[in-house]
Protein backbone atom coordinates (compact mmCIF):
# COMPACT_ATOMS: atom_id res chain seq x y z
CA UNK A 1 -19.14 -5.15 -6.79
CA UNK A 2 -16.53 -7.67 -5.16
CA UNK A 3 -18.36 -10.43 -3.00
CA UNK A 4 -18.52 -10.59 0.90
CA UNK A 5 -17.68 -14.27 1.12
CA UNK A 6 -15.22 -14.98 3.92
CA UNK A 7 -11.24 -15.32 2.99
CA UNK A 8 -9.55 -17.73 4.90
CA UNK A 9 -6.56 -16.60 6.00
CA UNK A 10 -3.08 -17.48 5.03
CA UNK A 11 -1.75 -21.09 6.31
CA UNK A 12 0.64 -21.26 9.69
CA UNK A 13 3.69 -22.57 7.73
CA UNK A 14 3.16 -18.59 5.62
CA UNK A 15 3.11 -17.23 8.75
CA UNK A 16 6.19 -19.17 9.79
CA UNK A 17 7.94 -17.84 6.87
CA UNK A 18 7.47 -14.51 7.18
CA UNK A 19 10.93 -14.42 9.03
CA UNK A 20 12.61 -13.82 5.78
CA UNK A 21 11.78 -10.33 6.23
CA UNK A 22 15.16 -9.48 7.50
CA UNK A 23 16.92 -10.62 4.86
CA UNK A 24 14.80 -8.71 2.19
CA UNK A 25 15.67 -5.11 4.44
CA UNK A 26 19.64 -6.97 3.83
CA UNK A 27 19.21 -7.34 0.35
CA UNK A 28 18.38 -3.13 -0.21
CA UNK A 29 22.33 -2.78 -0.04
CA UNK A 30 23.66 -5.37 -3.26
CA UNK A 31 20.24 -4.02 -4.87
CA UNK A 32 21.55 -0.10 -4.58
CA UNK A 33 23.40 -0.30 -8.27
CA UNK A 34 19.84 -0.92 -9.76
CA UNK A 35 17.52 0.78 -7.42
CA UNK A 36 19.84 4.14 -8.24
CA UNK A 37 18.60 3.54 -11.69
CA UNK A 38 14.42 3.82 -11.00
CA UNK A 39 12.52 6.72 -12.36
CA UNK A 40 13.13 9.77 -10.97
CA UNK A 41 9.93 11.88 -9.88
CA UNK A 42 8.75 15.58 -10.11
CA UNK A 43 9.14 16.38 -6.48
CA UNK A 44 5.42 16.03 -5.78
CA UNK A 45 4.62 15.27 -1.57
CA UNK A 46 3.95 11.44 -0.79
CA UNK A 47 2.49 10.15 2.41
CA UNK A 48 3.44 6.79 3.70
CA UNK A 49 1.18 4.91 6.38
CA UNK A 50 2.78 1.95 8.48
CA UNK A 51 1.35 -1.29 9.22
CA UNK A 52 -0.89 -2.31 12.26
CA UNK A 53 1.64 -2.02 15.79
CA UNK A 54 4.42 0.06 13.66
CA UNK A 55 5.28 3.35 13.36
CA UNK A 56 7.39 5.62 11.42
CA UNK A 57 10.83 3.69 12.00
CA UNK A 58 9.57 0.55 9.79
CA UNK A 59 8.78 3.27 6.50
CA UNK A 60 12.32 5.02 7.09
CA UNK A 61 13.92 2.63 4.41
CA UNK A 62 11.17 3.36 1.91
CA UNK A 63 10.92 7.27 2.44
CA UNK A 64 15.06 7.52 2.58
CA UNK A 65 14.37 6.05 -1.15
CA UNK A 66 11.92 8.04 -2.18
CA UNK A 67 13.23 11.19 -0.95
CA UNK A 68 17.06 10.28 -3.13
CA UNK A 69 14.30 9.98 -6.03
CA UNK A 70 13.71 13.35 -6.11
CA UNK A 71 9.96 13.25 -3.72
CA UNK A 72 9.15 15.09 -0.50
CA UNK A 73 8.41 11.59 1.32
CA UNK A 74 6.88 12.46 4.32
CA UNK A 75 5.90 9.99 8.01
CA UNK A 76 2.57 9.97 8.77
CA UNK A 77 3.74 11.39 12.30
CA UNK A 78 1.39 9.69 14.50
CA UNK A 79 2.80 7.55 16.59
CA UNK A 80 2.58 3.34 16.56
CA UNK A 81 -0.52 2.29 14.47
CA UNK A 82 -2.55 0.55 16.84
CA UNK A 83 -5.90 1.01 14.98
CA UNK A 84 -8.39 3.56 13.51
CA UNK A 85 -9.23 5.50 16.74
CA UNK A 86 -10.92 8.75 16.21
CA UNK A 87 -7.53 9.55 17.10
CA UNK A 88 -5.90 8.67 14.15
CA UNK A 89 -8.72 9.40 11.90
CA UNK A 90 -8.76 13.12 12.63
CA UNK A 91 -4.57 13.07 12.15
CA UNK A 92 -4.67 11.52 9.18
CA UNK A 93 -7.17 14.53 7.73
CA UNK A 94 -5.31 17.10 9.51
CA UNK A 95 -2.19 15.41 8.33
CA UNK A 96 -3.25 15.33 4.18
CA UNK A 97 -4.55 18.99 4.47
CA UNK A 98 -1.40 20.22 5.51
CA UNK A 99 1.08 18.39 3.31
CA UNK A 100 -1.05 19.97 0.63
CA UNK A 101 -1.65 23.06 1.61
CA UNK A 102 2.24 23.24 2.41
CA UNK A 103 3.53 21.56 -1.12
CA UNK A 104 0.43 23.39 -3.17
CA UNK A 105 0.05 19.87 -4.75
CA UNK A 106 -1.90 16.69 -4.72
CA UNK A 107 -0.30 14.41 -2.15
CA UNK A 108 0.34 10.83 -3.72
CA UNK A 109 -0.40 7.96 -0.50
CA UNK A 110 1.77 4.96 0.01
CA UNK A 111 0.39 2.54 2.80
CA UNK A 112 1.71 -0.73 4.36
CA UNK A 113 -0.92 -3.45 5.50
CA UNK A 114 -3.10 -1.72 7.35
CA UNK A 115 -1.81 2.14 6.61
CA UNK A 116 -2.68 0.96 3.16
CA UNK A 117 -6.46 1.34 4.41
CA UNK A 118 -6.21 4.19 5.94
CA UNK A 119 -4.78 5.35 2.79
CA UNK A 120 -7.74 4.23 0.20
CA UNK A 121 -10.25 5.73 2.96
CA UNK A 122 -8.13 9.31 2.97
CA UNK A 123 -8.47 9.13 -0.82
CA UNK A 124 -12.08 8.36 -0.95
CA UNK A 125 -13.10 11.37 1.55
CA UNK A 126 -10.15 13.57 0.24
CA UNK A 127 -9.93 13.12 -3.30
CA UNK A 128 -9.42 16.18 -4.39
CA UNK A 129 -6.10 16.42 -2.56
CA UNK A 130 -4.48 12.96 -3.57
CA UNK A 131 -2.56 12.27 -6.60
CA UNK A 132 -2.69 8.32 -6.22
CA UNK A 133 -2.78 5.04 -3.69
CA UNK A 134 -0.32 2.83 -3.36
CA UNK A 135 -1.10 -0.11 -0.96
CA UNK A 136 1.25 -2.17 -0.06
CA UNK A 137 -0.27 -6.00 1.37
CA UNK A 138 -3.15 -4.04 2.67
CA UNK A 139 -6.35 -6.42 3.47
CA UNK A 140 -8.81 -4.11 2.56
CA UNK A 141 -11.44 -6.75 1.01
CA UNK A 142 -11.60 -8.47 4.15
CA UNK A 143 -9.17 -6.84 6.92
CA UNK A 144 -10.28 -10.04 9.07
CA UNK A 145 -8.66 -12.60 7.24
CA UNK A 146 -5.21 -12.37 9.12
CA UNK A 147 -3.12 -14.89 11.07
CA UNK A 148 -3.73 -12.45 13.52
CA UNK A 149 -7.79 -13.25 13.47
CA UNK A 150 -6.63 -17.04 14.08
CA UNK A 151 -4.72 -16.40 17.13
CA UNK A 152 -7.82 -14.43 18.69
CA UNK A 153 -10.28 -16.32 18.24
CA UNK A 154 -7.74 -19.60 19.81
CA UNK A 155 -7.93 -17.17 22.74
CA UNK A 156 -4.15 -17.13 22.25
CA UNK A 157 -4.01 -12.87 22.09
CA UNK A 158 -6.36 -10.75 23.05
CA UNK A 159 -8.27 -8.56 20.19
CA UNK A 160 -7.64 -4.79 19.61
CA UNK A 161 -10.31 -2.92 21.56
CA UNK A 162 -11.30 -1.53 17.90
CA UNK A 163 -14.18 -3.77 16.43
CA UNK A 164 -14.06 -5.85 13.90
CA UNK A 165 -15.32 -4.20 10.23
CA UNK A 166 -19.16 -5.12 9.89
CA UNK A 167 -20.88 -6.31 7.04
CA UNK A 168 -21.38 -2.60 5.62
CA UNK A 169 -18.09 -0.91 6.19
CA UNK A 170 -16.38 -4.23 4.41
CA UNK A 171 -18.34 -3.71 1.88
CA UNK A 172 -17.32 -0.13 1.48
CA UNK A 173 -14.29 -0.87 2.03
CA UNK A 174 -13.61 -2.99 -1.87
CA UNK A 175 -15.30 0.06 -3.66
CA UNK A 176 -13.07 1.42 -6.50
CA UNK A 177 -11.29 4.66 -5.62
CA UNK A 178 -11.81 7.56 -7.84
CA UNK A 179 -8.12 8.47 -8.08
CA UNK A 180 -5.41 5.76 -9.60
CA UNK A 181 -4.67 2.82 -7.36
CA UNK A 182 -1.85 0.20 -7.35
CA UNK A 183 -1.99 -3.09 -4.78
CA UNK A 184 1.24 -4.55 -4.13
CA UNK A 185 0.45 -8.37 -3.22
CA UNK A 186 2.35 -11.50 -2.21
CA UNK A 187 1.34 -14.66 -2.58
CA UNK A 188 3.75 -15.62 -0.01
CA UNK A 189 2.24 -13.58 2.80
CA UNK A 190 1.81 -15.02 5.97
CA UNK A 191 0.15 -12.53 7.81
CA UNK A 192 -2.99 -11.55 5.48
CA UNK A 193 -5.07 -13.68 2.48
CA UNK A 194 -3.28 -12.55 -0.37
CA UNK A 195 -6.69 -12.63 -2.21
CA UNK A 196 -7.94 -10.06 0.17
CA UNK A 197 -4.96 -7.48 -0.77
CA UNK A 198 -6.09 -6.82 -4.90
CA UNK A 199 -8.40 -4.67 -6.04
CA UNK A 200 -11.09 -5.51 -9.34
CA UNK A 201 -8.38 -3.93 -11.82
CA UNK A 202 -10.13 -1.58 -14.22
CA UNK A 203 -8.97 1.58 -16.05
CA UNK A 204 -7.32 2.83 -13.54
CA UNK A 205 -6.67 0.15 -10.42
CA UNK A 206 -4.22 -2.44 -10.97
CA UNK A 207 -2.55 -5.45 -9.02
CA UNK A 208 1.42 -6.35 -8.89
CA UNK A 209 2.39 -9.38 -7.25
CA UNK A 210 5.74 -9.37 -4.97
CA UNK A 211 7.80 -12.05 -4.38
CA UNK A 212 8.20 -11.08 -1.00
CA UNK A 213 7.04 -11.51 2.57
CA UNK A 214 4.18 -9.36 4.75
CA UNK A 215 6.68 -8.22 7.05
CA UNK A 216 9.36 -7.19 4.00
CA UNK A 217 6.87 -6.14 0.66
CA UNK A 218 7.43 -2.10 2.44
CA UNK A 219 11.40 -2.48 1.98
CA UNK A 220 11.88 -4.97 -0.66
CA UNK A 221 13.65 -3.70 -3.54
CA UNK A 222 11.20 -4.88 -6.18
CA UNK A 223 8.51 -2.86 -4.48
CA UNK A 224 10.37 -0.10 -4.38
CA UNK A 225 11.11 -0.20 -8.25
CA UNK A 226 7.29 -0.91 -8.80
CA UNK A 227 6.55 2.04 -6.53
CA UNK A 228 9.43 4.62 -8.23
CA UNK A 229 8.05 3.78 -11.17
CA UNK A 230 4.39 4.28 -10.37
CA UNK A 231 4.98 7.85 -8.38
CA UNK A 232 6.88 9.27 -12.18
CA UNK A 233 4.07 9.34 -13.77
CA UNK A 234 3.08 12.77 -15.02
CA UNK A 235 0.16 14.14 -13.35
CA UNK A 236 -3.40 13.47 -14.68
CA UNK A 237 -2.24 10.62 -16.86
CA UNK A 238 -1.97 6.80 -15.69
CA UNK A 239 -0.58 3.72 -18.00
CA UNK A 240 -0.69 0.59 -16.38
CA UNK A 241 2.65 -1.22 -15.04
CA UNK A 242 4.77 -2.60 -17.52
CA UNK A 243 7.82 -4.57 -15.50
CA UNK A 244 11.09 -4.63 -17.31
CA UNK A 245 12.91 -7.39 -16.98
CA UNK A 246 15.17 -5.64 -14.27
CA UNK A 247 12.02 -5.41 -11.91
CA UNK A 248 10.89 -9.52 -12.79
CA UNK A 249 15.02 -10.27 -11.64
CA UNK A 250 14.28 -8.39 -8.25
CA UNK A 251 10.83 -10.15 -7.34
CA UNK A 252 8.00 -8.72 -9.15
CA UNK A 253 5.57 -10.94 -11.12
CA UNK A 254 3.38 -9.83 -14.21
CA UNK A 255 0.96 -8.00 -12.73
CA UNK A 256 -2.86 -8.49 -13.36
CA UNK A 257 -3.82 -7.03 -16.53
CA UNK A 258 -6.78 -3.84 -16.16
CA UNK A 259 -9.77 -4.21 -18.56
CA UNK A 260 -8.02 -0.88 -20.05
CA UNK A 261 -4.67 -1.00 -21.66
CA UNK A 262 -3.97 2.72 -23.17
CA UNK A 263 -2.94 5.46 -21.51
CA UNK A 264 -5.93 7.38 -19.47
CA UNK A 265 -6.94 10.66 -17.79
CA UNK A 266 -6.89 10.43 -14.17
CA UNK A 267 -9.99 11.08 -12.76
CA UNK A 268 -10.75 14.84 -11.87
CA UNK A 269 -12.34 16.02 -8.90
CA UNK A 270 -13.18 19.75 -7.99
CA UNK A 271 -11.96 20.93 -5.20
């Protein structure tokens, strides 16, 4: 199991940084020519989950490129993310039963900083209804090592009114999935520890470092390619990511190697 020691998070000159995110969204338009060339799916539903304080407008980019790859990309179609209420807990269950039911399929999850929680905890009390998790920057070995965390506790924001995750429910939350997982990361990011975003990779978990920013990893074109190229594999069969040199050109470094090289049966679960 991964440790509880405390991640600092990221430095303020990250944080300062993370303005480039702008000019990653730009850079979707020259990267077209190639990102018309990723792996086209089988049509199977995917669910993508914005970050903490965004809604459905910041995934448009991502979901307008998954749907021309062949997917039925779907919001999450609850409003701005402001936190796990009960709320939003309930919606995202209500939300995941009917995409399935509706599609008759296993519903693949894409997430974005937080969202990318929510995601790994629909798939670990869902699993028989989802395909695979895709996190994108998601803090989900410490969610309180933010830039965000700093600026509370200097009394320069005020905190959510959702608590902070207690020793238990962190510890929870870095358990291995029983579906196939991929964490996007940046080293770069300036709103969350980078060391808090990857996963232990094993059989079938993996890392894949971005060059990228917090605020830009959900529309950069090198996480789209890494996330095309994920979402075409065949059902009930998962090979870790091998980049081609196309996807190292657009930003994506060699991701961390899983214990497991071959080819493996996704994990089954009855429904």
């Amino acid at each position: 199991m991964l440790e509880l020691d405390p991640i600092d998070p990221p430095s303020p000159l990250l944080l300062a940084l993370e303005g480039r995110a702008w000019l990653e969204f730009v850079s979707l338009l020259p990267a077209w020519p190639v990102l018309s060339r990723a792996p086209r799916g089988d049509g199977h539903p995917v669910m993508v989950m914005p970050g903490w304080l965004a809604g459905d407008a910041s995934t448009r980019a991502l979901r307008w490129f998954l749907r021309d790859r062949g997917y039925h990309a779907h919001a999450w179609r609850l409003g701005m993310n402001r936190g796990p209420t009960p709320e939003v807990i309930a919606g995202l269950g209500e939300r995941l039963h009917a995409l399935h039911a509706r599609h008759g399929r296993k519903v693949s999850l894409v997430g974005w900083s937080l969202g990318g929680i929510y995601a790994r905890e629909l798939a670990r009390r869902l699993p028989e209804m989802v395909r695979q998790v895709i996190t994108l920057a998601s803090p989900f070995r410490d969610p309180t090592a933010t830039s965000v965390q700093r600026l509370y506790k200097l009394g320069i924001i005020r905190p959510p009114r959702t608590p902070d995750p207690e020793a238990e429910v962190r510890r929870r939350l870095r358990l291995p999935l029983s579906v196939p997982s991929t964490a996007l990361y940046t080293k770069t990011d300036g709103i969350v520890a980078w060391q808090s975003c990857i996963d232990d990779p094993g059989p079938t978990h993996e890392n894949v470092a971005i060059r990228a920013s917090h605020c830009g990893i959900g529309h950069h074109p090198a996480s789209m390619m890494v996330i095309a190229d994920r979402l075409a594999q065949p059902e009930g069969t998962w090979r870790p990511y091998q980049p081609p040199i196309v996807d190292w050109l657009l930003g994506v470094s060699w991701p961390d190697r899983p214990a497991v090289e071959p080819a493996v049966e996704a994990p089954t679960v009855a429904a």
